[in-house]
PDB file of N, CA and C in Angstrom:
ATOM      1  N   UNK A   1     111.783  43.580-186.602  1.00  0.00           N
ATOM      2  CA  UNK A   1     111.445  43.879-187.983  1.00  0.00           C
ATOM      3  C   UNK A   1     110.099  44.608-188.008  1.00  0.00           C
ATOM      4  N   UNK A   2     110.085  45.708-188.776  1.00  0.00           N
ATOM      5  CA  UNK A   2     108.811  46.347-188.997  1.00  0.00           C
ATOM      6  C   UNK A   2     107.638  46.232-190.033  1.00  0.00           C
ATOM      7  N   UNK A   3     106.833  46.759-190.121  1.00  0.00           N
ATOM      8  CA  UNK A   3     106.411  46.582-191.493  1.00  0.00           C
ATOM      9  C   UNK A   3     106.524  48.255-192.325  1.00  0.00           C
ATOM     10  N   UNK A   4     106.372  47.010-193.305  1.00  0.00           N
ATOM     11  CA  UNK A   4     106.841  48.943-193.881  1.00  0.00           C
ATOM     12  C   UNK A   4     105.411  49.840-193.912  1.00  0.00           C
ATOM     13  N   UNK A   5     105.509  51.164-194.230  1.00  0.00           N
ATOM     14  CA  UNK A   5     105.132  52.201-193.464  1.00  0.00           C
ATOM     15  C   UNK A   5     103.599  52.225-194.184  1.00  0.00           C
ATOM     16  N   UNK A   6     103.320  51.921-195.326  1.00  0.00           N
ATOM     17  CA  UNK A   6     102.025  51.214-196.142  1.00  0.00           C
ATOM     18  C   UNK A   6     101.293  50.152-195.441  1.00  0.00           C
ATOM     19  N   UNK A   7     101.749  49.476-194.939  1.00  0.00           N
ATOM     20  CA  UNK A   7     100.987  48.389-194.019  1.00  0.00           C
ATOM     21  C   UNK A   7     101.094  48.805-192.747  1.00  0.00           C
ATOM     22  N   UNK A   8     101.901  49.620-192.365  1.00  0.00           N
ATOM     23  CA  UNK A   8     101.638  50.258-190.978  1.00  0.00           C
ATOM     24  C   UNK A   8     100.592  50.935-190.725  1.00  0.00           C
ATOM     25  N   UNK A   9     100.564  52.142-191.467  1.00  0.00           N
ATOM     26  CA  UNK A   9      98.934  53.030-192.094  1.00  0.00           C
ATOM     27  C   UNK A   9      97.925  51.998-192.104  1.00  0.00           C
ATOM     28  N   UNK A  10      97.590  50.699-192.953  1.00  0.00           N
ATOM     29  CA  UNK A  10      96.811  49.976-193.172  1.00  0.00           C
ATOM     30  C   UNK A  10      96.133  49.363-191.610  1.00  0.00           C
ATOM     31  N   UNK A  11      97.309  49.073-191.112  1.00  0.00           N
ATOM     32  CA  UNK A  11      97.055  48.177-189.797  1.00  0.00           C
ATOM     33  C   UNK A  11      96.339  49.495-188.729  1.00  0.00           C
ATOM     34  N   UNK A  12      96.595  50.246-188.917  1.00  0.00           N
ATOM     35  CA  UNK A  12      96.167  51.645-187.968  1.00  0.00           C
ATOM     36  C   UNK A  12      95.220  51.870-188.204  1.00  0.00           C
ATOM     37  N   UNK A  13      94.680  52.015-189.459  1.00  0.00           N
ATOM     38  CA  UNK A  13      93.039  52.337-190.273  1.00  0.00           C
ATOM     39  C   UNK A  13      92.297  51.413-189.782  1.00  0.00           C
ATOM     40  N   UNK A  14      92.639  49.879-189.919  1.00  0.00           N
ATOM     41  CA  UNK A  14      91.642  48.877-189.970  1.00  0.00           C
ATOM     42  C   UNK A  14      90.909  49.028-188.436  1.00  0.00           C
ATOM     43  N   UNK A  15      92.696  48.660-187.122  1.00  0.00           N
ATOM     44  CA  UNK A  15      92.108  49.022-185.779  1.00  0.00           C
ATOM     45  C   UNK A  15      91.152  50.444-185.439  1.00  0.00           C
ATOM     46  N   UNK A  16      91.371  51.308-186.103  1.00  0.00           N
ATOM     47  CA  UNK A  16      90.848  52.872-185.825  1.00  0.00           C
ATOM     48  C   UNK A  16      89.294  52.442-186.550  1.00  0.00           C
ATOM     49  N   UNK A  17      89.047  52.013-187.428  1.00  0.00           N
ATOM     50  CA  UNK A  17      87.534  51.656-187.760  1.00  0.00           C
ATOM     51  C   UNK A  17      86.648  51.025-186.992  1.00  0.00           C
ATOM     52  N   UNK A  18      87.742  49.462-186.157  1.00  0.00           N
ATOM     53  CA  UNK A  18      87.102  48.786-185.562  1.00  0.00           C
ATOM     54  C   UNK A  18      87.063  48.780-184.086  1.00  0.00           C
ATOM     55  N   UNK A  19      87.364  49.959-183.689  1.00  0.00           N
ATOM     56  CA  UNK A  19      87.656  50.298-182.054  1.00  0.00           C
ATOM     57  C   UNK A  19      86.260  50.060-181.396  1.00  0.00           C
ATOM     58  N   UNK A  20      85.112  51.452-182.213  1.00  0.00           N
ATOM     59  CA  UNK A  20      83.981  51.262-181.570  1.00  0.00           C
ATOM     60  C   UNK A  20      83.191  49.963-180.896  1.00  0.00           C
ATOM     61  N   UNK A  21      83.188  49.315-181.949  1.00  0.00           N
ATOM     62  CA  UNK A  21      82.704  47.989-181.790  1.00  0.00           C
ATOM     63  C   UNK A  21      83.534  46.577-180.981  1.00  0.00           C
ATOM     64  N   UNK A  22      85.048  47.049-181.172  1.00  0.00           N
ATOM     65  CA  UNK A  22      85.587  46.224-180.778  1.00  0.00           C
ATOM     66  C   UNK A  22      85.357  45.192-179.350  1.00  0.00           C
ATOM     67  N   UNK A  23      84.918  45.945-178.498  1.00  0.00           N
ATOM     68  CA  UNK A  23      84.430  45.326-177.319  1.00  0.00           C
ATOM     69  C   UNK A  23      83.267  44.346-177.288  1.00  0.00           C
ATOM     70  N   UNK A  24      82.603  44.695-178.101  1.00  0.00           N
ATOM     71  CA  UNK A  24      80.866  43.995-178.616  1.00  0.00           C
ATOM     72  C   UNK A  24      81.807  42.200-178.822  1.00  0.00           C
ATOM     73  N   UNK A  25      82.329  41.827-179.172  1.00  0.00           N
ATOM     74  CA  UNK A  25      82.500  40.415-179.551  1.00  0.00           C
ATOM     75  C   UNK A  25      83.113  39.716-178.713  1.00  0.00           C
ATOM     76  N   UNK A  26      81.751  38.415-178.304  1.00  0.00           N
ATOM     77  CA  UNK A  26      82.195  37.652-177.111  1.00  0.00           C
ATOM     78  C   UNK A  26      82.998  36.697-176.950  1.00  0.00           C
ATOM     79  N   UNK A  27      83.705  36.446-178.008  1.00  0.00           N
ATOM     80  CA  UNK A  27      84.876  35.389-178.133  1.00  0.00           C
ATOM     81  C   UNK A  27      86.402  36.057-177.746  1.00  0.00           C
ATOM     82  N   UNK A  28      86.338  37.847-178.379  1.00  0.00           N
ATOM     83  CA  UNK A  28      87.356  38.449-177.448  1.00  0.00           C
ATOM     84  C   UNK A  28      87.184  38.805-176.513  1.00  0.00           C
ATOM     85  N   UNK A  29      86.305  39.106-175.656  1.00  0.00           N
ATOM     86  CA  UNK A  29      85.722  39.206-174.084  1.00  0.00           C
ATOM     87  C   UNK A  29      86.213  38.109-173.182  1.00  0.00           C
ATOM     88  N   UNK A  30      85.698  37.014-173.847  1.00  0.00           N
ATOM     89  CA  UNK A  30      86.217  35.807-172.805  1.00  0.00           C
ATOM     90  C   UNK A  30      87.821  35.418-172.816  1.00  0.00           C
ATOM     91  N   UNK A  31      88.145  36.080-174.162  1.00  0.00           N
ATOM     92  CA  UNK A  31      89.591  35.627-174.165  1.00  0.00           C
ATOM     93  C   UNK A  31      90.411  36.508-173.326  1.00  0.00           C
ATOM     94  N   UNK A  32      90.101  37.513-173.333  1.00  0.00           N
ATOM     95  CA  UNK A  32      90.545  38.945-172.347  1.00  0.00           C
ATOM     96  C   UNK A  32      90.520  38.346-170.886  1.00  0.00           C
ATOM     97  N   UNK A  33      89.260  37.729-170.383  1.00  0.00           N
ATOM     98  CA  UNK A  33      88.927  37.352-168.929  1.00  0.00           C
ATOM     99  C   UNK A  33      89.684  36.179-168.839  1.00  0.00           C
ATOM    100  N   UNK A  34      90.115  35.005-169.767  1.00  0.00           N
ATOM    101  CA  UNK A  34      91.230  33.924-169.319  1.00  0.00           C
ATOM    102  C   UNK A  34      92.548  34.065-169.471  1.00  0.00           C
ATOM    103  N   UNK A  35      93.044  35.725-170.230  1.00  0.00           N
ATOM    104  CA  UNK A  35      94.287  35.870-169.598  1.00  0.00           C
ATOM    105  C   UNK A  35      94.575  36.926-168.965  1.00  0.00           C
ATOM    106  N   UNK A  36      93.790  37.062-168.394  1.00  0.00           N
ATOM    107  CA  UNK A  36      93.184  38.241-166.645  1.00  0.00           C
ATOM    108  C   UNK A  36      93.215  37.421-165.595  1.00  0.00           C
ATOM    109  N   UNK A  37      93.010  36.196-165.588  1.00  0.00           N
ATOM    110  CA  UNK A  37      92.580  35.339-164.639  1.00  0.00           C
ATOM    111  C   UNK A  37      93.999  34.383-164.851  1.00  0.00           C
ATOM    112  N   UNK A  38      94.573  34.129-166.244  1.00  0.00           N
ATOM    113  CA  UNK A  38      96.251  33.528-166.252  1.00  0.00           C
ATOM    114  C   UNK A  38      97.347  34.295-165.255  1.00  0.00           C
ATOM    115  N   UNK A  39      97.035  35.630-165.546  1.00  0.00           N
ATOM    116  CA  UNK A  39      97.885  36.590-164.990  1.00  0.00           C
ATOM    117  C   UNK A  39      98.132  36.479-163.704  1.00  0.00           C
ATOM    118  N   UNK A  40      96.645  36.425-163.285  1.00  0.00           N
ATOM    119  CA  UNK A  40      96.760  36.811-161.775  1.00  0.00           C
ATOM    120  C   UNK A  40      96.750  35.546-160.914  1.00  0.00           C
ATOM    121  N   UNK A  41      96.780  34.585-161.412  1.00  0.00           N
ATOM    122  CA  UNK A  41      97.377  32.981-161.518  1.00  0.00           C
ATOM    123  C   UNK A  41      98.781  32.499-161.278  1.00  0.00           C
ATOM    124  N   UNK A  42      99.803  33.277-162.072  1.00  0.00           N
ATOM    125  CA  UNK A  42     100.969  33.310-162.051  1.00  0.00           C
ATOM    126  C   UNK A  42     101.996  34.354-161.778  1.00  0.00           C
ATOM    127  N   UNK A  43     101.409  35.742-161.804  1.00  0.00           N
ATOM    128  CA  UNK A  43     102.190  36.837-161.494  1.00  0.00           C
ATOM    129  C   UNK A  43     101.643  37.445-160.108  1.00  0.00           C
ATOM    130  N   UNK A  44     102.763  37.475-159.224  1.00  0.00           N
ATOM    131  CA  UNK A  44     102.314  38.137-158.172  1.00  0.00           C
ATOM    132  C   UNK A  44     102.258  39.553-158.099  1.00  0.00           C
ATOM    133  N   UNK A  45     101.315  40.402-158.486  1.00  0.00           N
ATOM    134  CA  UNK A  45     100.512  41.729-158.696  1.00  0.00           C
ATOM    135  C   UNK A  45     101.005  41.762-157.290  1.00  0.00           C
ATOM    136  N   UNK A  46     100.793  43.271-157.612  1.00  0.00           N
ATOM    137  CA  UNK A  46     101.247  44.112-155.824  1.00  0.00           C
ATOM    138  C   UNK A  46     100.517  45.623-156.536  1.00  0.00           C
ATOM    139  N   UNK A  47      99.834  46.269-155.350  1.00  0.00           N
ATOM    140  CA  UNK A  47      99.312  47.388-155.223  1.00  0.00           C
ATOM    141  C   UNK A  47     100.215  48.716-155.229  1.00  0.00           C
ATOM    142  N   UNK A  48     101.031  48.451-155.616  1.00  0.00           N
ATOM    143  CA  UNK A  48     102.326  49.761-155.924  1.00  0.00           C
ATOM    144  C   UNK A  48     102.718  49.454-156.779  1.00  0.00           C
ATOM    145  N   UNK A  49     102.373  48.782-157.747  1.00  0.00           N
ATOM    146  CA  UNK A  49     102.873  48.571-158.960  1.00  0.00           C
ATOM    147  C   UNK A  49     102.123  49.591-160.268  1.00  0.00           C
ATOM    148  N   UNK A  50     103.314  50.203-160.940  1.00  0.00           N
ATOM    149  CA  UNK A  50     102.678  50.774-162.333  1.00  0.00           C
ATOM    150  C   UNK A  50     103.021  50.174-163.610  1.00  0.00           C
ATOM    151  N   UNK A  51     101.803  49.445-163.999  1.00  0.00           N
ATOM    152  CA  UNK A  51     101.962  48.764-165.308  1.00  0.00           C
ATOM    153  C   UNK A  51     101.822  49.516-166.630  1.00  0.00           C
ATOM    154  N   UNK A  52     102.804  48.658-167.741  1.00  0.00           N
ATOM    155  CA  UNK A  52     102.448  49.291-168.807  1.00  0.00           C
ATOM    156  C   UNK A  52     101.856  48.199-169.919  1.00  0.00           C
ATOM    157  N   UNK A  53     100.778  48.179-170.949  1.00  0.00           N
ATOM    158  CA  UNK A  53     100.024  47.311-171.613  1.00  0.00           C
ATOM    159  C   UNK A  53     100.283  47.593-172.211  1.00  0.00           C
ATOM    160  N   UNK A  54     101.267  47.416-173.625  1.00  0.00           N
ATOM    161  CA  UNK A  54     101.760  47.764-175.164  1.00  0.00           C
ATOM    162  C   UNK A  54     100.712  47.364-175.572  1.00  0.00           C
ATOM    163  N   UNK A  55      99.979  47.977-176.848  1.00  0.00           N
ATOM    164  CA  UNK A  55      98.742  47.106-177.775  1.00  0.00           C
ATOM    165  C   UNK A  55      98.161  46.858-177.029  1.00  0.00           C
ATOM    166  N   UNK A  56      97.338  47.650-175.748  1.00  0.00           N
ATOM    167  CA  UNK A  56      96.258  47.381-175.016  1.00  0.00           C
ATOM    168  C   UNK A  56      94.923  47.528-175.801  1.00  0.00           C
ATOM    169  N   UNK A  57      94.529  48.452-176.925  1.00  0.00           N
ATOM    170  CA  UNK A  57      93.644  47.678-177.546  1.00  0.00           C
ATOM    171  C   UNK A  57      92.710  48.928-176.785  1.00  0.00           C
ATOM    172  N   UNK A  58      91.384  48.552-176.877  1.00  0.00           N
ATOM    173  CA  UNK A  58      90.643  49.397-176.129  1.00  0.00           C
ATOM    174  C   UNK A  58      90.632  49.140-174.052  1.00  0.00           C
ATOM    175  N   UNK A  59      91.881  48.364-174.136  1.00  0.00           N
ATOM    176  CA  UNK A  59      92.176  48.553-172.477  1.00  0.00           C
ATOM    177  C   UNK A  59      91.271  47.194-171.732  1.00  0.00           C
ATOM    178  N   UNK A  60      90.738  46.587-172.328  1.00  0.00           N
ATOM    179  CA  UNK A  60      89.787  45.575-171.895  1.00  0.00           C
ATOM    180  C   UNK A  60      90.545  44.651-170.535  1.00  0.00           C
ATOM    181  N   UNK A  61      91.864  44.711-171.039  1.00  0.00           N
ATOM    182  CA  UNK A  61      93.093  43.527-170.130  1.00  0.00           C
ATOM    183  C   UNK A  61      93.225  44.669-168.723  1.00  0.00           C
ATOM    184  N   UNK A  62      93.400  45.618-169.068  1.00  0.00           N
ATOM    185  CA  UNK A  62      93.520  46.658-168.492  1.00  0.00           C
ATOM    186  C   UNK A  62      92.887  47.186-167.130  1.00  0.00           C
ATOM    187  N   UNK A  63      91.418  46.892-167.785  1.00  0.00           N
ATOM    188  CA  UNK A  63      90.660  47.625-166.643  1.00  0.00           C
ATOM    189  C   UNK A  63      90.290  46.383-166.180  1.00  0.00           C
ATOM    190  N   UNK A  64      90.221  45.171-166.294  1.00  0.00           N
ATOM    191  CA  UNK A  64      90.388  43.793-165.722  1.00  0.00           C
ATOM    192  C   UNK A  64      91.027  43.725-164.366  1.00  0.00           C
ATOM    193  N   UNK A  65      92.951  44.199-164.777  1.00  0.00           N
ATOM    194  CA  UNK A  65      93.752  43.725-164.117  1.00  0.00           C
ATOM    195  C   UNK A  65      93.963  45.016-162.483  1.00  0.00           C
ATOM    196  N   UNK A  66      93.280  46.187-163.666  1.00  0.00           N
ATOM    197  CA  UNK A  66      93.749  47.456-162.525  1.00  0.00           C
ATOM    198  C   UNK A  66      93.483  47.530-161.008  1.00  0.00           C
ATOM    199  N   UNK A  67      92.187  47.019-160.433  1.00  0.00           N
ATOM    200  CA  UNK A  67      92.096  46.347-159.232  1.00  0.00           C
ATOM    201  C   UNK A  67      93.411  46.091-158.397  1.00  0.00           C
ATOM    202  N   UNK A  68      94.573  45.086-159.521  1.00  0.00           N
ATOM    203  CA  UNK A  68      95.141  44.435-158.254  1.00  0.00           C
ATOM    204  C   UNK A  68      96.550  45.195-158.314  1.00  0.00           C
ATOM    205  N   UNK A  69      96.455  46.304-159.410  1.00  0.00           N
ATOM    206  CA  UNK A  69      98.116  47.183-159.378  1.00  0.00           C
ATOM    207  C   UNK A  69      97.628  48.492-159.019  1.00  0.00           C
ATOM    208  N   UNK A  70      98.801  49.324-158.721  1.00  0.00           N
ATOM    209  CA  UNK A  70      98.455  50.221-158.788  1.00  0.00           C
ATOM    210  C   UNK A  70      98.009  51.526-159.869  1.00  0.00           C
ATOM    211  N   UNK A  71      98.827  51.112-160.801  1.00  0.00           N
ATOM    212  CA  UNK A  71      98.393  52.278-161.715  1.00  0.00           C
ATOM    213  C   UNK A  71      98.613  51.052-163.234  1.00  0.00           C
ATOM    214  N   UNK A  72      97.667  51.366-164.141  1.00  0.00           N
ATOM    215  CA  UNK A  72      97.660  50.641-165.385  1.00  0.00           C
ATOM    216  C   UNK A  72      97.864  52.139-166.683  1.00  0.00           C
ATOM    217  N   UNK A  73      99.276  51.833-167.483  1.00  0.00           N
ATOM    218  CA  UNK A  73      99.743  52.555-168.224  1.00  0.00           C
ATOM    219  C   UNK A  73      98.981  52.283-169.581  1.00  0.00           C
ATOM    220  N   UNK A  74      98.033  52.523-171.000  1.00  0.00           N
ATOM    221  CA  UNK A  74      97.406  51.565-171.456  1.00  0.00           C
ATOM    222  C   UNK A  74      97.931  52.297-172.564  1.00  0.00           C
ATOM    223  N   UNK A  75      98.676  51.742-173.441  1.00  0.00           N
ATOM    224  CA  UNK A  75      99.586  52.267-174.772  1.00  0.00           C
ATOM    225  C   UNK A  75      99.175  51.530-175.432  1.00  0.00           C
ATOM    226  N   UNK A  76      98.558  52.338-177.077  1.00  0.00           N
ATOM    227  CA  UNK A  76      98.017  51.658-178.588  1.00  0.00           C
ATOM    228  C   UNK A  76      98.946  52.594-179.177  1.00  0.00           C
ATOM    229  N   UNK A  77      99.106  51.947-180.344  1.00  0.00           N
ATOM    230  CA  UNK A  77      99.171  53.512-181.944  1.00  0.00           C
ATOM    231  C   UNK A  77      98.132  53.306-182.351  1.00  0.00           C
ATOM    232  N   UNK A  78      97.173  53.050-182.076  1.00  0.00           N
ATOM    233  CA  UNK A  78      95.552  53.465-182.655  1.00  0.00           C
ATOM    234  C   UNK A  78      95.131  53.975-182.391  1.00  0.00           C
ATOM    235  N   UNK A  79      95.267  55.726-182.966  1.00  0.00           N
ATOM    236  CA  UNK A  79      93.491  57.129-182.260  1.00  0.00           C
ATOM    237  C   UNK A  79      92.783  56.511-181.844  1.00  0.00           C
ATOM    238  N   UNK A  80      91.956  55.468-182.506  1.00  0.00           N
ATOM    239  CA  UNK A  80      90.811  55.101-182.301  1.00  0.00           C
ATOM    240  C   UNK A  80      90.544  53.942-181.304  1.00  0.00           C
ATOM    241  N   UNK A  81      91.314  53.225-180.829  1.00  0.00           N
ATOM    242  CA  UNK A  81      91.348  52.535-179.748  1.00  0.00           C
ATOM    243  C   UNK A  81      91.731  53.476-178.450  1.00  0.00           C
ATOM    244  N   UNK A  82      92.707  54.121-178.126  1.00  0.00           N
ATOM    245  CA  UNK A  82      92.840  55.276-177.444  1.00  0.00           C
ATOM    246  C   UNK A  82      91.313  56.137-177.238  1.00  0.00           C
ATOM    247  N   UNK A  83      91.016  56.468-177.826  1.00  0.00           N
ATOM    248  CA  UNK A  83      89.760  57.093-178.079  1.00  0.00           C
ATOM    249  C   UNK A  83      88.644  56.320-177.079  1.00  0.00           C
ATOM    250  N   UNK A  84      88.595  55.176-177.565  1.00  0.00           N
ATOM    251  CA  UNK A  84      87.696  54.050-176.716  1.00  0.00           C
ATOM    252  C   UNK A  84      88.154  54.236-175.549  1.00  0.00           C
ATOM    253  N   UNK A  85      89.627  54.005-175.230  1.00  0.00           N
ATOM    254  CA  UNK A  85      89.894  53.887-173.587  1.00  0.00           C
ATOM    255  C   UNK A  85      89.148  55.160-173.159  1.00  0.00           C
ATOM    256  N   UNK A  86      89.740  56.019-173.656  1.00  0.00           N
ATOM    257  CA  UNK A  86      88.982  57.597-173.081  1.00  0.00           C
ATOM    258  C   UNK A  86      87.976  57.386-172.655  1.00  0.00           C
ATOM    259  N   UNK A  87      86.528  56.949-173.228  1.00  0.00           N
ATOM    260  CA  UNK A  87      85.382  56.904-173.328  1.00  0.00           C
ATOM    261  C   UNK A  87      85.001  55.887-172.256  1.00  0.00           C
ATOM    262  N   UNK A  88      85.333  55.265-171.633  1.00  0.00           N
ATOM    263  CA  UNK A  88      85.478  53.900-170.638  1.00  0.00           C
ATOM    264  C   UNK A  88      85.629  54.734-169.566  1.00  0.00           C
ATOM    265  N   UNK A  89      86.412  55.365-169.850  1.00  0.00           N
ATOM    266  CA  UNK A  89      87.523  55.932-168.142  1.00  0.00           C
ATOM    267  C   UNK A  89      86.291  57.062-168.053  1.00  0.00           C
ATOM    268  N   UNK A  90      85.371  57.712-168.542  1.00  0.00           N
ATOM    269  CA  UNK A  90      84.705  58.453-168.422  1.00  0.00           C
ATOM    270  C   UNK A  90      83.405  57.458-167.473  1.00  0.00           C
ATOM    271  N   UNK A  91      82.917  56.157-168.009  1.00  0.00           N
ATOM    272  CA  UNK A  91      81.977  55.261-167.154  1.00  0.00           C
ATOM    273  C   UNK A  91      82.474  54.824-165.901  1.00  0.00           C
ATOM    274  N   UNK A  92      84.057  54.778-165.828  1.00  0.00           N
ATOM    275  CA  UNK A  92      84.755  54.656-164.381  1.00  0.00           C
ATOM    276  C   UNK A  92      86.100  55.315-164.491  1.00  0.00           C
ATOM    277  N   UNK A  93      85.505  56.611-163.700  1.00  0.00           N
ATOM    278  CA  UNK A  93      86.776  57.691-163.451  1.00  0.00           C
ATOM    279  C   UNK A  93      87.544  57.447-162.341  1.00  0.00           C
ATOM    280  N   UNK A  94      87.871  56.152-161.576  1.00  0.00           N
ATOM    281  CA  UNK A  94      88.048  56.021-160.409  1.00  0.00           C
ATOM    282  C   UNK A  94      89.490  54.996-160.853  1.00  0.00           C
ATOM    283  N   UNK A  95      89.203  54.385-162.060  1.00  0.00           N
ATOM    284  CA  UNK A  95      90.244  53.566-162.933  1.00  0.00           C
ATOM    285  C   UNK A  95      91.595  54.022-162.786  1.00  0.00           C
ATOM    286  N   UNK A  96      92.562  53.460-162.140  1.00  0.00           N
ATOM    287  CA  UNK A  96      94.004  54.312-162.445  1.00  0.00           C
ATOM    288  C   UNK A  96      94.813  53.724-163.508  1.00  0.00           C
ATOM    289  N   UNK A  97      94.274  54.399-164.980  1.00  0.00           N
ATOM    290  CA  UNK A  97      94.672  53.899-166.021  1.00  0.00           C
ATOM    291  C   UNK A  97      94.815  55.204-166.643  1.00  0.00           C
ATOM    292  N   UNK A  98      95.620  55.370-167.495  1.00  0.00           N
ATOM    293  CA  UNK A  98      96.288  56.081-168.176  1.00  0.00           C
ATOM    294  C   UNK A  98      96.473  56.014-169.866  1.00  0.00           C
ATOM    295  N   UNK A  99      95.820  56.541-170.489  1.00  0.00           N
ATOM    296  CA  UNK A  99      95.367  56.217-172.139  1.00  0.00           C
ATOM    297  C   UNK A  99      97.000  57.137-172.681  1.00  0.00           C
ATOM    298  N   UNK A 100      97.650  56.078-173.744  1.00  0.00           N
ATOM    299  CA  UNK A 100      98.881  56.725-174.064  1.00  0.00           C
ATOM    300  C   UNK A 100      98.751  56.040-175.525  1.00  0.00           C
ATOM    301  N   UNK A 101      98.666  57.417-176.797  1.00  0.00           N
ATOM    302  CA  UNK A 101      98.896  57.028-177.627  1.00  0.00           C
ATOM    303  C   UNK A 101     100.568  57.130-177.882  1.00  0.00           C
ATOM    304  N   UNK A 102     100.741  55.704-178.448  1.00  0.00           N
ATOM    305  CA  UNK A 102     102.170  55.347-178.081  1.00  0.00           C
ATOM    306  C   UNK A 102     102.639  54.306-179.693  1.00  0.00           C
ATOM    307  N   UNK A 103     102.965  54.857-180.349  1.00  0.00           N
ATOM    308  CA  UNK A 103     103.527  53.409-181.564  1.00  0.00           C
ATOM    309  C   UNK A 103     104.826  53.634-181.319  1.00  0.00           C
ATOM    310  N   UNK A 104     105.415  52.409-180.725  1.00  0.00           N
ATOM    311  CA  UNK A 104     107.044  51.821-180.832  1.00  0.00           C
ATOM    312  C   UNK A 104     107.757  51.825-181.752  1.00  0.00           C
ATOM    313  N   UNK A 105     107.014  51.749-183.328  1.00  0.00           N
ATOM    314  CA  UNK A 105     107.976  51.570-184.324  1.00  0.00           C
ATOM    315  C   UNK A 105     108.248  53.099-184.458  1.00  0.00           C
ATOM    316  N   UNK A 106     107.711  54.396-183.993  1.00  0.00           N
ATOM    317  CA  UNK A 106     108.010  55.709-184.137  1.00  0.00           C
ATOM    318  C   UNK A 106     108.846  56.221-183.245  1.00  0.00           C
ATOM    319  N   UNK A 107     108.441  56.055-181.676  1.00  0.00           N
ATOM    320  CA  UNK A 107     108.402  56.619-180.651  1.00  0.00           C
ATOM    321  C   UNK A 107     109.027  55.799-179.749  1.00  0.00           C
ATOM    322  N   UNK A 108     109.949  56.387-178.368  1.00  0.00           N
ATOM    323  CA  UNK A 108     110.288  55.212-177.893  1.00  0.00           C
ATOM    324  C   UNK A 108     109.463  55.544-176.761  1.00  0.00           C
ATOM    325  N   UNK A 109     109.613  54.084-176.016  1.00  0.00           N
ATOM    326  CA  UNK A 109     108.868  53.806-174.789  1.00  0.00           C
ATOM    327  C   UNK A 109     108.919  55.185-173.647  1.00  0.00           C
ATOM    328  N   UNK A 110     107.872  54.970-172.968  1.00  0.00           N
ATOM    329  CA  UNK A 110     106.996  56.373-172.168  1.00  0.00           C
ATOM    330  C   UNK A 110     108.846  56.756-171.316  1.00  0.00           C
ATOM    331  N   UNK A 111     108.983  57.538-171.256  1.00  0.00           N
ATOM    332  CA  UNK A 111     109.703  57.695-170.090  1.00  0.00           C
ATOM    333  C   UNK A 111     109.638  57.749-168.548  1.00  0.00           C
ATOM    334  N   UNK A 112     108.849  57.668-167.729  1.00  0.00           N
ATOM    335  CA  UNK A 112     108.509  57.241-166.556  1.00  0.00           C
ATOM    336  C   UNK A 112     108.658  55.321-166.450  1.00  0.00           C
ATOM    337  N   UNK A 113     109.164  55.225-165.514  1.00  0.00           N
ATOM    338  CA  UNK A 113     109.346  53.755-165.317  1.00  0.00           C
ATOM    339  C   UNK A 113     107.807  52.484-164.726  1.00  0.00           C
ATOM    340  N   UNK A 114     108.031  51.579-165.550  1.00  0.00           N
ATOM    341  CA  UNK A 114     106.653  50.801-165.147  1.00  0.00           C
ATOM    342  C   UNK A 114     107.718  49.553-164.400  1.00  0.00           C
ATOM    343  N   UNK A 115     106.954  48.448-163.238  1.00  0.00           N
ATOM    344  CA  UNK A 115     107.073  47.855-163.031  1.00  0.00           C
ATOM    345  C   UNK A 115     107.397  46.579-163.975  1.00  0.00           C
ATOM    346  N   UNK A 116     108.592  46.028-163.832  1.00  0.00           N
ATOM    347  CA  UNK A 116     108.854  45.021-164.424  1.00  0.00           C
ATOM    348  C   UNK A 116     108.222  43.792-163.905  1.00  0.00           C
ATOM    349  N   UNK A 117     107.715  42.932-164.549  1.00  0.00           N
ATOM    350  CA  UNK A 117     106.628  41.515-163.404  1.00  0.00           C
ATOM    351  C   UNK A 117     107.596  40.736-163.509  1.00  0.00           C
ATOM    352  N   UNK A 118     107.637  39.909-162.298  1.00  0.00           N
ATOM    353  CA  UNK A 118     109.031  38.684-162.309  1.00  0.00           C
ATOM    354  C   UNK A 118     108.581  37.182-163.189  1.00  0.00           C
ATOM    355  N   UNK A 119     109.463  36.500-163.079  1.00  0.00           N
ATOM    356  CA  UNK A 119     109.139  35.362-163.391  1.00  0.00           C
ATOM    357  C   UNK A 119     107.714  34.764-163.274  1.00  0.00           C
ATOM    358  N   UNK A 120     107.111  34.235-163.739  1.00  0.00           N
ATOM    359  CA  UNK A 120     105.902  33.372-163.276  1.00  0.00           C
ATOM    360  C   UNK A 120     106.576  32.254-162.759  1.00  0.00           C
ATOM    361  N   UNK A 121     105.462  32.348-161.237  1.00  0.00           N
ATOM    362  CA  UNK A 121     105.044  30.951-160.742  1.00  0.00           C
ATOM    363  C   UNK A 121     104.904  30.108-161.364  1.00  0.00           C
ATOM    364  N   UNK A 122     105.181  28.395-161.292  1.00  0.00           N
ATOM    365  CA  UNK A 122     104.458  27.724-161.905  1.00  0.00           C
ATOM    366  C   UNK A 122     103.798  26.702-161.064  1.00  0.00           C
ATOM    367  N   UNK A 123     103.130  26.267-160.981  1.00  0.00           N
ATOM    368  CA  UNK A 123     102.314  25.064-160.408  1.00  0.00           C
ATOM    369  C   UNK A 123     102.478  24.182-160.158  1.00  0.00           C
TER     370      UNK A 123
END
């Protein structure tokens, strides 16, 4: 189910205002780093792997996880979060991440294939 196309706009504006800053707040920072650290807890990452992050946001999960895959795909429908990734990948150009403005409810998924992650481990 979508939302309709008035609250879609809405939801796009609000993220596109709050991209810049978005990183600045340390309650989403830490929340980013305990499911960076869930991930790699339960999913066995492999270095030939190309991931894709729907609603990656300004990529924060992203450039976390990229270390242990090989390539990180980082898809928003927000300019302005997109925008941010850009601006990141410029402080580390070495990142194999990939900024894709991408909204699902328009567009369908990238055509190049990403790694599917298996089941989680459990403990």
């Amino acid at each position: 189910m979508s939302l309709p196309m008035d609250e879609q706009h809405q939801n796009r504006s609000h993220f596109d205002e709050a991209a810049a800053t978005w990183d600045d707040n340390p309650h989403r920072r830490a929340l980013t780093e305990s499911i960076a650290t869930s991930i790699r807890a339960t999913v066995p990452l492999r270095d030939d792997w190309r991931v894709l992050e729907c609603g990656c946001g300004t990529a924060a999960l992203s450039f976390d996880l990229v270390p242990a895959v090989g390539e990180v795909v980082a898809a928003d429908a927000s300019p302005g979060m997109i925008e941010q990734v850009r601006r990141k990948l410029t402080r580390y150009p070495t990142a194999k991440i990939t900024p894709l403005l991408l909204d699902l409810t328009r567009n369908a998924s990238p055509r190049e294939s990403c790694h599917r992650a298996p089941k989680p481990r459990h403990s």
